[in-house]
C-alpha atoms as a PDB file:
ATOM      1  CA  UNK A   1      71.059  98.215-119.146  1.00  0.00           C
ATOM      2  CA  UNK A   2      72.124 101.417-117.972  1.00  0.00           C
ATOM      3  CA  UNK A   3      76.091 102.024-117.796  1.00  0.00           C
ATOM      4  CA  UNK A   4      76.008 101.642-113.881  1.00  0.00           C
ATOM      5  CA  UNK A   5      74.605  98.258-114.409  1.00  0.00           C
ATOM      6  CA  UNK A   6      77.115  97.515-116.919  1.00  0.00           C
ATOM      7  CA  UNK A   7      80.151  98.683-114.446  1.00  0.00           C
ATOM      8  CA  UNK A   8      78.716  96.435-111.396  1.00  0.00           C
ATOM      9  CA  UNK A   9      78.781  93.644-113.947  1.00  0.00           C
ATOM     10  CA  UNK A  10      81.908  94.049-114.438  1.00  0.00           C
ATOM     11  CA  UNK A  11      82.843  94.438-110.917  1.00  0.00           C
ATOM     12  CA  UNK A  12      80.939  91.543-110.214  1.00  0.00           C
ATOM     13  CA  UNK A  13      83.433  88.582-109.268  1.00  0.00           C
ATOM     14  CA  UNK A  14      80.877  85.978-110.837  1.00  0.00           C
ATOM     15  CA  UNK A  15      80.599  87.314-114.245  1.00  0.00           C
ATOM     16  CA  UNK A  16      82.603  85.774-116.841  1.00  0.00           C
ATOM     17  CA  UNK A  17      85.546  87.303-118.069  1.00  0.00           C
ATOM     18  CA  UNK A  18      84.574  86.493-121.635  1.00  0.00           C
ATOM     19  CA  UNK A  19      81.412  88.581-120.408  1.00  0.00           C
ATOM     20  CA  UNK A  20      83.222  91.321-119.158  1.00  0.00           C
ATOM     21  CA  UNK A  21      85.593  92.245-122.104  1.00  0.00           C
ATOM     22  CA  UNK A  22      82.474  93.550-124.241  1.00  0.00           C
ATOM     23  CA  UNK A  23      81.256  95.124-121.681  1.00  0.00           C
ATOM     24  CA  UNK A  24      84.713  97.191-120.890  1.00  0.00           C
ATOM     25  CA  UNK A  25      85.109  97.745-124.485  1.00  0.00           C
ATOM     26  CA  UNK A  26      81.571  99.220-125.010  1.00  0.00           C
ATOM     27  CA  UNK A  27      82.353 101.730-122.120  1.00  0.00           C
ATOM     28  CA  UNK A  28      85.859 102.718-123.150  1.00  0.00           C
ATOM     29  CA  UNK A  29      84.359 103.522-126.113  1.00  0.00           C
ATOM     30  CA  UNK A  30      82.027 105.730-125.003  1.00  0.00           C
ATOM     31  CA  UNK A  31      84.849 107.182-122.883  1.00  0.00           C
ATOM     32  CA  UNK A  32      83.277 106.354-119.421  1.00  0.00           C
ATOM     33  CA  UNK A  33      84.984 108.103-116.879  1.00  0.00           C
ATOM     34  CA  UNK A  34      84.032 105.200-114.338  1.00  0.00           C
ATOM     35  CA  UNK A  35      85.678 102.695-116.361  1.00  0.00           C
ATOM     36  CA  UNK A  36      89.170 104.234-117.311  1.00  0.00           C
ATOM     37  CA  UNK A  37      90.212 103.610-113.113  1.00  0.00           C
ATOM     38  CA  UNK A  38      88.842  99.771-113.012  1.00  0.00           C
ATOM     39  CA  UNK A  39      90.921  99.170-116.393  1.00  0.00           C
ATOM     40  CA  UNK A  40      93.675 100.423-115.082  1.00  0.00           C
ATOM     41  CA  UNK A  41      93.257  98.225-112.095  1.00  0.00           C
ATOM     42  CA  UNK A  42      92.413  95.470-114.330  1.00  0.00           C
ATOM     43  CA  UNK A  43      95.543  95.338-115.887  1.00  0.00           C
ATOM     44  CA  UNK A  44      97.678  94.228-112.321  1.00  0.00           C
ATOM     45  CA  UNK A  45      94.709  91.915-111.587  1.00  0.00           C
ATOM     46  CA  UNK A  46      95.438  87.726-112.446  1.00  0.00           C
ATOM     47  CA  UNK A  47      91.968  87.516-114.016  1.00  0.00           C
ATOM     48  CA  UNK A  48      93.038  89.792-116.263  1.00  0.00           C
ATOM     49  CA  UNK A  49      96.342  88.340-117.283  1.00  0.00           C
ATOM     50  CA  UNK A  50      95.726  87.137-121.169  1.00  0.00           C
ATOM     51  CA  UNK A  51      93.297  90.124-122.034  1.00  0.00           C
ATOM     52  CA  UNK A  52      95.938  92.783-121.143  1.00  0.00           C
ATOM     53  CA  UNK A  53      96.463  93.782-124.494  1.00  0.00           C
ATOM     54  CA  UNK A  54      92.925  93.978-124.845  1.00  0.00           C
ATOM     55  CA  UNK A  55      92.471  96.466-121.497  1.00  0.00           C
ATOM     56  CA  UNK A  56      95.307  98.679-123.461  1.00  0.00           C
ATOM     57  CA  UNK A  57      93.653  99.238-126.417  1.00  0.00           C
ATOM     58  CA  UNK A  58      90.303 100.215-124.262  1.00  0.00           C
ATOM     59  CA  UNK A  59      92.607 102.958-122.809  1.00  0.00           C
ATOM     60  CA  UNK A  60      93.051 103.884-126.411  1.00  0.00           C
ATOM     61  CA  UNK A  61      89.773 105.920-125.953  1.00  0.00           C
ATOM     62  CA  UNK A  62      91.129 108.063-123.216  1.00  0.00           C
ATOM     63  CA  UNK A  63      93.792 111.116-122.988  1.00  0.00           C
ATOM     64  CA  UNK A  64      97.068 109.094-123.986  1.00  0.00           C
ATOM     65  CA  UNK A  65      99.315 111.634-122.037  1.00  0.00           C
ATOM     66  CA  UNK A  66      98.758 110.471-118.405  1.00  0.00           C
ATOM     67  CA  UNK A  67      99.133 106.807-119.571  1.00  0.00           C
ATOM     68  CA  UNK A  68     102.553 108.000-120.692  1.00  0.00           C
ATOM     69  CA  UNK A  69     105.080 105.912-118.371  1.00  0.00           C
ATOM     70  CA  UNK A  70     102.889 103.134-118.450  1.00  0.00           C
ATOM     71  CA  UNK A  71     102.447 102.943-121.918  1.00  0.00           C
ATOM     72  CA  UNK A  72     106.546 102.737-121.969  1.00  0.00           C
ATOM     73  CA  UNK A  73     106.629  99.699-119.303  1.00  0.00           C
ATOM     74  CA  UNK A  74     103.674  97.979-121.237  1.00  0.00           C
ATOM     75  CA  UNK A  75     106.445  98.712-124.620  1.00  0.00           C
ATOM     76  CA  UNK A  76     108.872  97.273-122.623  1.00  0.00           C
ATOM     77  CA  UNK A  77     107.770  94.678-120.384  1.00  0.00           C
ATOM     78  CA  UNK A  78     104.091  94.020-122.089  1.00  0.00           C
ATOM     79  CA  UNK A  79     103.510  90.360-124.635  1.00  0.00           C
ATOM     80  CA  UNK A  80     103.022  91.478-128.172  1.00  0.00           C
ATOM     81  CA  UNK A  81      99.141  92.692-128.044  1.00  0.00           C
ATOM     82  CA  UNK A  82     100.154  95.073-125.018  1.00  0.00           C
ATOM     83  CA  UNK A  83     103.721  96.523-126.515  1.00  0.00           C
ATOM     84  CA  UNK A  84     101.922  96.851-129.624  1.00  0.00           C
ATOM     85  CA  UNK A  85      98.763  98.850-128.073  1.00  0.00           C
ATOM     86  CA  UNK A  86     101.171 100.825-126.170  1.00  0.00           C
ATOM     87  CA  UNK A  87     103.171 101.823-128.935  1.00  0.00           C
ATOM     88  CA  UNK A  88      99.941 103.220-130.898  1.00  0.00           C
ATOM     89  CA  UNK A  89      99.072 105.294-126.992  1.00  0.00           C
ATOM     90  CA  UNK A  90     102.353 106.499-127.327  1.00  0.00           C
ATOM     91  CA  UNK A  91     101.825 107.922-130.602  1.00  0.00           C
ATOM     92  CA  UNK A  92      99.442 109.942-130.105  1.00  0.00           C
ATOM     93  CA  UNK A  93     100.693 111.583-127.814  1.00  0.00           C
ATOM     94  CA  UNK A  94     102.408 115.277-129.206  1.00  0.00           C
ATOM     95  CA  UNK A  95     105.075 116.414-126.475  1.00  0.00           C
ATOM     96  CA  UNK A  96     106.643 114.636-123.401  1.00  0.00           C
ATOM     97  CA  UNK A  97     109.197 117.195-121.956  1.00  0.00           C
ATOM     98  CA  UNK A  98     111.636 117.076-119.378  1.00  0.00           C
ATOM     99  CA  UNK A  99     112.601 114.522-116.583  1.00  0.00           C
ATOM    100  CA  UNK A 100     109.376 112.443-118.072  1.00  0.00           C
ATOM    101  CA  UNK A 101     110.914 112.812-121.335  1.00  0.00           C
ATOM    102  CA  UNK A 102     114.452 111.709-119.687  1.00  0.00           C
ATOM    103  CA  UNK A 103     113.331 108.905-117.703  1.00  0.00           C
ATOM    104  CA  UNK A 104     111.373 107.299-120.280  1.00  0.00           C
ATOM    105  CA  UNK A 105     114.329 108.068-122.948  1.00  0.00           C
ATOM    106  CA  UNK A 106     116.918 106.178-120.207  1.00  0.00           C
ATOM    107  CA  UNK A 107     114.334 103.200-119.905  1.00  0.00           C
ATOM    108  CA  UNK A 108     113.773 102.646-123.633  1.00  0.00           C
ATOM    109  CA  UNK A 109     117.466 102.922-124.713  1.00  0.00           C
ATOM    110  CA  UNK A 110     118.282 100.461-122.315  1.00  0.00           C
ATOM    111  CA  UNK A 111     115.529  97.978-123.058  1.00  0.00           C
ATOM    112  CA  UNK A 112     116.762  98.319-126.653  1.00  0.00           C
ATOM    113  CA  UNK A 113     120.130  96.653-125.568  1.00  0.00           C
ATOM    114  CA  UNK A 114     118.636  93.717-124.146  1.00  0.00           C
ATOM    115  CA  UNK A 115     120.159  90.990-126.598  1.00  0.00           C
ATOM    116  CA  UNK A 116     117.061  88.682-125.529  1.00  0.00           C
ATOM    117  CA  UNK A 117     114.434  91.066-127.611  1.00  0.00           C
ATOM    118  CA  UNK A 118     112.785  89.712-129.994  1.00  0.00           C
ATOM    119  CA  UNK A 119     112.866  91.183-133.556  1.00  0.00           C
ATOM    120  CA  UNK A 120     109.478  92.864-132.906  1.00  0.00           C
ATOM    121  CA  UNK A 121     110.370  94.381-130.026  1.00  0.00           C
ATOM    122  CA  UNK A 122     113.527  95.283-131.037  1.00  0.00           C
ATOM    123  CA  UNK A 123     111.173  97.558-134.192  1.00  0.00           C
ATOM    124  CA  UNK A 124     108.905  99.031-131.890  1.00  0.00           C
ATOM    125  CA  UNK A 125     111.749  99.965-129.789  1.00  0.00           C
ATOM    126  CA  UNK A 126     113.607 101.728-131.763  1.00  0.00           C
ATOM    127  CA  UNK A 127     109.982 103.726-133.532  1.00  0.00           C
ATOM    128  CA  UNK A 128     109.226 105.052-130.440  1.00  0.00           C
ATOM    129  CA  UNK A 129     113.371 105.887-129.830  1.00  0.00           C
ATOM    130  CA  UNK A 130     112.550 107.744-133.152  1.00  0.00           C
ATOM    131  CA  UNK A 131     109.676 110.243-131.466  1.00  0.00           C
ATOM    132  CA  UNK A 132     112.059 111.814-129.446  1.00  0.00           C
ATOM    133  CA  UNK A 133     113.872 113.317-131.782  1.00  0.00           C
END
């Protein structure tokens, strides 16, 4: 099947989600340019709700630098697959300067005093605290 066949599979309301994930995967890792948007979309959509950690380690293929500021709310926000996943985007990425830099600095410090984080959280948290300096 040819990779446009694969992507209106995927697109394709009637195929199985447990279809779809190897299909996605295979892509990303072939860094399919047509993909990266509908994973990206895939990650606000309900169907997608308990693969999201999944979707985030398909972006794992791709340039981590634009995925920057999501990568932080998926750290923050995200279940333990999709912090987790974010947290290894966010590594590689080399520099984040300026009001990005700021912003995401502000965010993470704050989400670090939440006494409702669990000890996990709490360690990822404070590794990716421990980039910026």
């Amino acid at each position: 099947m040819s990779n446009n066949e694969l992507i209106e599979q995927i697109k394709n309301p009637q195929t199985p989600l447990r279809d779809k994930i190897p299909l996605i995967l295979d892509l990303a890792e072939q860094r399919n340019r047509e993909i990266y948007p509908l994973i990206l979309a895939a990650l606000d959509s309900a169907e997608y709700t308990k693969v999201r950690g999944t979707l985030i380690y398909a972006l794992a293929n791709y340039p981590a630098e634009p995925l920057f500021e999501k990568a932080i709310g998926w750290l923050i926000d995200g279940n333990f697959e999709m912090a987790h996943e974010a947290t290894g985007i966010l590594d590689k990425i080399e520099k984040i300067e300026g009001v990005r830099a700021d912003k995401a600095y502000a965010a993470l410090s704050t989400a670090l005093d939440n006494p409702a984080n669990e000890t996990w959280r709490v360690e990822l948290l404070e590794e990716v605290l421990g980039m910026f300096e």
